[in-house]
Protein backbone atom coordinates (compact mmCIF):
# COMPACT_ATOMS: atom_id res chain seq x y z
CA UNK A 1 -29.30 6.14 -4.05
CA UNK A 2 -28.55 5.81 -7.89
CA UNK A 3 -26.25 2.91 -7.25
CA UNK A 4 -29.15 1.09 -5.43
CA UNK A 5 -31.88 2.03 -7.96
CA UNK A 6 -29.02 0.46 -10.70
CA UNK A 7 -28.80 -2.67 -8.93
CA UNK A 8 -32.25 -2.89 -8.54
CA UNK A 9 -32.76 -3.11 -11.99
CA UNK A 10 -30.85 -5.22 -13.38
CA UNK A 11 -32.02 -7.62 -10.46
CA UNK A 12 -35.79 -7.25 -11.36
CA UNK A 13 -34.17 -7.65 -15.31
CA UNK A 14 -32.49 -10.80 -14.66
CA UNK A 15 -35.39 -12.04 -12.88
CA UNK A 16 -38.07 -10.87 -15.49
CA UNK A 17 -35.81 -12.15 -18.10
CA UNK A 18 -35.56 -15.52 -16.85
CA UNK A 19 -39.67 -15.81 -15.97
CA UNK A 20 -40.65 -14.72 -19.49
CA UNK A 21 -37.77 -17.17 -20.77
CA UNK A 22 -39.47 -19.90 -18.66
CA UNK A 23 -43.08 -19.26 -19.87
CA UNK A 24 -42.10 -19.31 -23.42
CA UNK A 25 -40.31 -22.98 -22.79
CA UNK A 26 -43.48 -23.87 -21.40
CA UNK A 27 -45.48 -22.61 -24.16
CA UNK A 28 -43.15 -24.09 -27.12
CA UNK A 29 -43.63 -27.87 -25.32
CA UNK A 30 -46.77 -29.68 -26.80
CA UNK A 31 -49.35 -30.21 -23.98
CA UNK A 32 -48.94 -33.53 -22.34
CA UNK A 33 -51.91 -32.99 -19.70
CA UNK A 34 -54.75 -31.12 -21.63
CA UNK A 35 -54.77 -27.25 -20.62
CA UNK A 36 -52.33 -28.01 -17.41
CA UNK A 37 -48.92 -26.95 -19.63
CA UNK A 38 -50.51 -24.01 -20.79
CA UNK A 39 -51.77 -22.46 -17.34
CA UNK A 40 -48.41 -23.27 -15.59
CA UNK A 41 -47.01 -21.09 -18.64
CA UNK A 42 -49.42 -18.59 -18.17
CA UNK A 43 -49.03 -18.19 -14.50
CA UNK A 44 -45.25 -17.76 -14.84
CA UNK A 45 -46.37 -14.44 -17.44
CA UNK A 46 -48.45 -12.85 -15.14
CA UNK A 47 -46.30 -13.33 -12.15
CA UNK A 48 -43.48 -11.47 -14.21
CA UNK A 49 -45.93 -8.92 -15.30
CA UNK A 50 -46.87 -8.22 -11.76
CA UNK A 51 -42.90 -7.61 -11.27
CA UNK A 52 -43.05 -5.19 -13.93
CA UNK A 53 -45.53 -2.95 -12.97
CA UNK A 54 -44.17 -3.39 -8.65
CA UNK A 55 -40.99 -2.58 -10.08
CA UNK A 56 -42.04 0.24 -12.38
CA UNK A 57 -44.23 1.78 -9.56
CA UNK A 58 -41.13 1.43 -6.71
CA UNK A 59 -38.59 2.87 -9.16
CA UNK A 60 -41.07 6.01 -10.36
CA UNK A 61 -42.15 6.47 -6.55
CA UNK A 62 -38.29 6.61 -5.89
CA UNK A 63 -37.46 9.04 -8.54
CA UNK A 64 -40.23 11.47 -7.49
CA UNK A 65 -38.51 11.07 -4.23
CA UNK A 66 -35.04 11.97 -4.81
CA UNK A 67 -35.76 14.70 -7.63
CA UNK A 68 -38.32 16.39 -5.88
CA UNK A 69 -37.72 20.48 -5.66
CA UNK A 70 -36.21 22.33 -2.58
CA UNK A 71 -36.65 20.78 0.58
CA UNK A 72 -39.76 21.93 2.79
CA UNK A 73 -38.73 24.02 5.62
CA UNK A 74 -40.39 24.02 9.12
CA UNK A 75 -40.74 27.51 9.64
CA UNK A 76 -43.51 29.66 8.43
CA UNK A 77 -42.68 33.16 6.81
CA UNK A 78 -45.39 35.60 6.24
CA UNK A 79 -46.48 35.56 2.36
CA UNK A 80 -45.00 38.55 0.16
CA UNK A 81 -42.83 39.64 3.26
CA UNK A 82 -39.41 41.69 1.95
CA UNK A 83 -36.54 42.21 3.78
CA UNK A 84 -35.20 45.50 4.45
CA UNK A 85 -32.07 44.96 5.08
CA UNK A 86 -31.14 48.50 6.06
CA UNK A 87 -32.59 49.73 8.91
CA UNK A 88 -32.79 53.12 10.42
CA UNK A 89 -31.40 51.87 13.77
CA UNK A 90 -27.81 52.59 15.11
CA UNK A 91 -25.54 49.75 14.97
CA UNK A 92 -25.16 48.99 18.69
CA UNK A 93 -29.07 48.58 19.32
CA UNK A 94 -29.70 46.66 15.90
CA UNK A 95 -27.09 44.35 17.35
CA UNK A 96 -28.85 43.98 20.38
CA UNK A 97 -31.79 43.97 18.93
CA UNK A 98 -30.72 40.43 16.31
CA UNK A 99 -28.61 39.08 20.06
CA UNK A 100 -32.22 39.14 21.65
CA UNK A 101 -33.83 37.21 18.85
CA UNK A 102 -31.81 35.18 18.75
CA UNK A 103 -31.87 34.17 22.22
CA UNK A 104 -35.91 34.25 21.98
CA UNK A 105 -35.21 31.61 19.45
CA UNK A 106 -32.89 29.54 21.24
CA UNK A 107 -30.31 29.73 18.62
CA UNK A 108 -26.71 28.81 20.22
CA UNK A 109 -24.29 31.08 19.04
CA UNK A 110 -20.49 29.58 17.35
CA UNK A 111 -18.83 32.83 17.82
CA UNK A 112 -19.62 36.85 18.04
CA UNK A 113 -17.22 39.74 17.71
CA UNK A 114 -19.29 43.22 17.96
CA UNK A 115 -16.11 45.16 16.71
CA UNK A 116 -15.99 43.10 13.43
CA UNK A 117 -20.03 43.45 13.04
CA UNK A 118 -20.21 39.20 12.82
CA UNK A 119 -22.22 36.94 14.15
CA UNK A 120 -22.26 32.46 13.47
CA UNK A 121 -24.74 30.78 14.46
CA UNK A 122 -24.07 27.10 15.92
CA UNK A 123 -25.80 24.41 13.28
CA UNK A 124 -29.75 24.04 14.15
CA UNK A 125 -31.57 20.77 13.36
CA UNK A 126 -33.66 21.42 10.16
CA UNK A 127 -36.15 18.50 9.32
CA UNK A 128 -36.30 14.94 7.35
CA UNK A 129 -37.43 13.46 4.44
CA UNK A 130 -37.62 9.86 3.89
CA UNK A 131 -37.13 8.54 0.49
CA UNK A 132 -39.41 5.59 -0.06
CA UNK A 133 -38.64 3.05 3.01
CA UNK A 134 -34.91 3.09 2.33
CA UNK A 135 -33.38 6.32 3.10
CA UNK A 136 -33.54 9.31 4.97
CA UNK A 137 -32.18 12.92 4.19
CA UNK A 138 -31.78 14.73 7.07
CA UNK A 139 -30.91 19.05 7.29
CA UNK A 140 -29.12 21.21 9.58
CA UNK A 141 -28.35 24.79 8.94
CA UNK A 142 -26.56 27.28 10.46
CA UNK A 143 -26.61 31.38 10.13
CA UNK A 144 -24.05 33.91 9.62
CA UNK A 145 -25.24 37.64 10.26
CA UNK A 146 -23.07 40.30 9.40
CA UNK A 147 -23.59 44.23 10.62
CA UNK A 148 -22.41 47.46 8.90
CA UNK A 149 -23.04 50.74 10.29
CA UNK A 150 -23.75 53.20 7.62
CA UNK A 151 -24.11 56.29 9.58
CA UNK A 152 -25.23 57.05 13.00
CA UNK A 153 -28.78 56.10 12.70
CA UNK A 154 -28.32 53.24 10.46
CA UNK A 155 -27.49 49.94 10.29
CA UNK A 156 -26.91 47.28 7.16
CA UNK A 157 -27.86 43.17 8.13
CA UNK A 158 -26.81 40.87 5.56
CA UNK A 159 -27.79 36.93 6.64
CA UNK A 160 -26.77 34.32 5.22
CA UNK A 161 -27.65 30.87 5.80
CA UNK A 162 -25.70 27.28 5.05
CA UNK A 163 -27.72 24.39 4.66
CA UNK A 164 -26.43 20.85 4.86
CA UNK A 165 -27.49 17.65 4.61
CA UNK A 166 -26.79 13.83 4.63
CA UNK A 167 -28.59 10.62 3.61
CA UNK A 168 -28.19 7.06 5.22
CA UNK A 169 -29.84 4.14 3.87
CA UNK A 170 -32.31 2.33 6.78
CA UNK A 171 -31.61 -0.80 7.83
CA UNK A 172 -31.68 -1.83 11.32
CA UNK A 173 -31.16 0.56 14.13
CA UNK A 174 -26.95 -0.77 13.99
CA UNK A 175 -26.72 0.08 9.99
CA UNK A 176 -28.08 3.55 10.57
CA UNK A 177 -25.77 4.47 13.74
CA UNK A 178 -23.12 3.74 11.34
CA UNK A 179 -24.56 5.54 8.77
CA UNK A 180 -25.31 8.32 11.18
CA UNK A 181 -21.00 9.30 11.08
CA UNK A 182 -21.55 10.37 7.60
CA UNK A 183 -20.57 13.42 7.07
CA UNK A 184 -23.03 16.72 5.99
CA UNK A 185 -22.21 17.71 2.69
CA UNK A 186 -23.07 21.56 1.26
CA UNK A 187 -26.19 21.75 -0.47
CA UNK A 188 -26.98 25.48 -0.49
CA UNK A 189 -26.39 25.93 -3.89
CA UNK A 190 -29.21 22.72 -4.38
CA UNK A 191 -31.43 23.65 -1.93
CA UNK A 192 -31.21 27.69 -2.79
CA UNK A 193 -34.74 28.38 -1.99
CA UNK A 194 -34.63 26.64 0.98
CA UNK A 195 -31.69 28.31 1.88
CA UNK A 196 -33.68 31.36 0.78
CA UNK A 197 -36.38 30.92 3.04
CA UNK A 198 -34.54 30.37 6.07
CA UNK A 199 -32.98 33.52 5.82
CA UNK A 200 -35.95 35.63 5.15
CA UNK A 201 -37.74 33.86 8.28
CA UNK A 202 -34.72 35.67 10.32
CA UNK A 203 -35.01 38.62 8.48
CA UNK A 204 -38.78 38.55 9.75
CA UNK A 205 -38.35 37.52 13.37
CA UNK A 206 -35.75 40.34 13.21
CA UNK A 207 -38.21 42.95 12.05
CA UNK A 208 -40.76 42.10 14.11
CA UNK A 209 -38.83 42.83 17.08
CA UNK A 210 -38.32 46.46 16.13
């Protein structure tokens, strides 16, 4: 996306350059047909100045864009909800408890091992965000949920969630299959709050079937 915002500039500065190089040509020639000279001149000004301020208001609405703050999540959490974490349940219904959830929720499952308290989640499809009309960032995350049994009558959760994303320029329905075999690439530790709230929204579901 930088590289493309770079070439965009110095294409809209080459092209600026040579209109405002063009009008002052026009202006420095004496007038051969009255006031004809001087409006081809100024028509060549304007025309770059309405470049300027397309170009200033594409590369500002592209910045805002790409630097905006964490990604918006689909899934609503309750506001000033706090996980527990511990939970006065033995280990072998909390982990039934998090398997049923989880089902409710139609979240495939990678791989499970009760004895070693772990569960991985296979990825789920997150949401996109289009930047501008040239590319799209698209999420997936996946869960990792791991179970300690303190005592008896209760039980330690700790979830963790890896978010990923990728972005492919647009261009044609071809260009983006091809772009599509990108790989995801860790964002986590740039999305934390994202991240964040994807695991408390477990945490929550979790709860609420207690």
């Amino acid at each position: 996306m930088k590289i493309l915002l770079r070439s965009l500039t110095v294409a809209f500065i080459i092209l600026i350059s040579s209109e405002f190089s063009h009008a002052i040509e026009i202006f420095k020639q004496p007038p051969k047909e009255g006031k004809v000279m001087r409006t081809t001149g100024s028509k060549s000004f304007w025309f770059a100045s309405v470049l300027t301020i397309a170009f200033v208001i594409f590369a500002v609405y592209g910045c805002i864009s790409v630097t905006t703050g964490p990604a918006t999540t689909k899934l609503q959490t309750t506001q000033g909800f706090v996980t527990k974490k511990v939970y006065n349940i033995g280990y072998e219904q909390m982990w039934d408890k998090v398997m049923s959830v989880l089902r409710k929720e139609r979240i495939m499952l990678s791989q499970t091992s009760k004895e070693n308290g772990i569960i991985q989640t296979d990825y789920i499809h997150g949401w996109e965000k289009d930047i501008a009309a040239i590319s799209r960032t698209t999420y997936r995350y996946k869960y990792q949920i791991a179970f300690e049994k303190i005592n008896p009558s209760q039980t330690r959760v700790e979830i963790t969630c890896k978010l990923e994303a990728k972005e492919f320029m647009k261009g044609g329905s071809a260009r983006e299959a091809v772009e599509q075999l990108r790989p995801y690439e860790d964002v986590t530790y740039k999305q934390q709050q994202s991240a964040n709230s994807l695991e408390i929204w477990l945490y929550e579901q979790i709860e609420k079937s207690l």
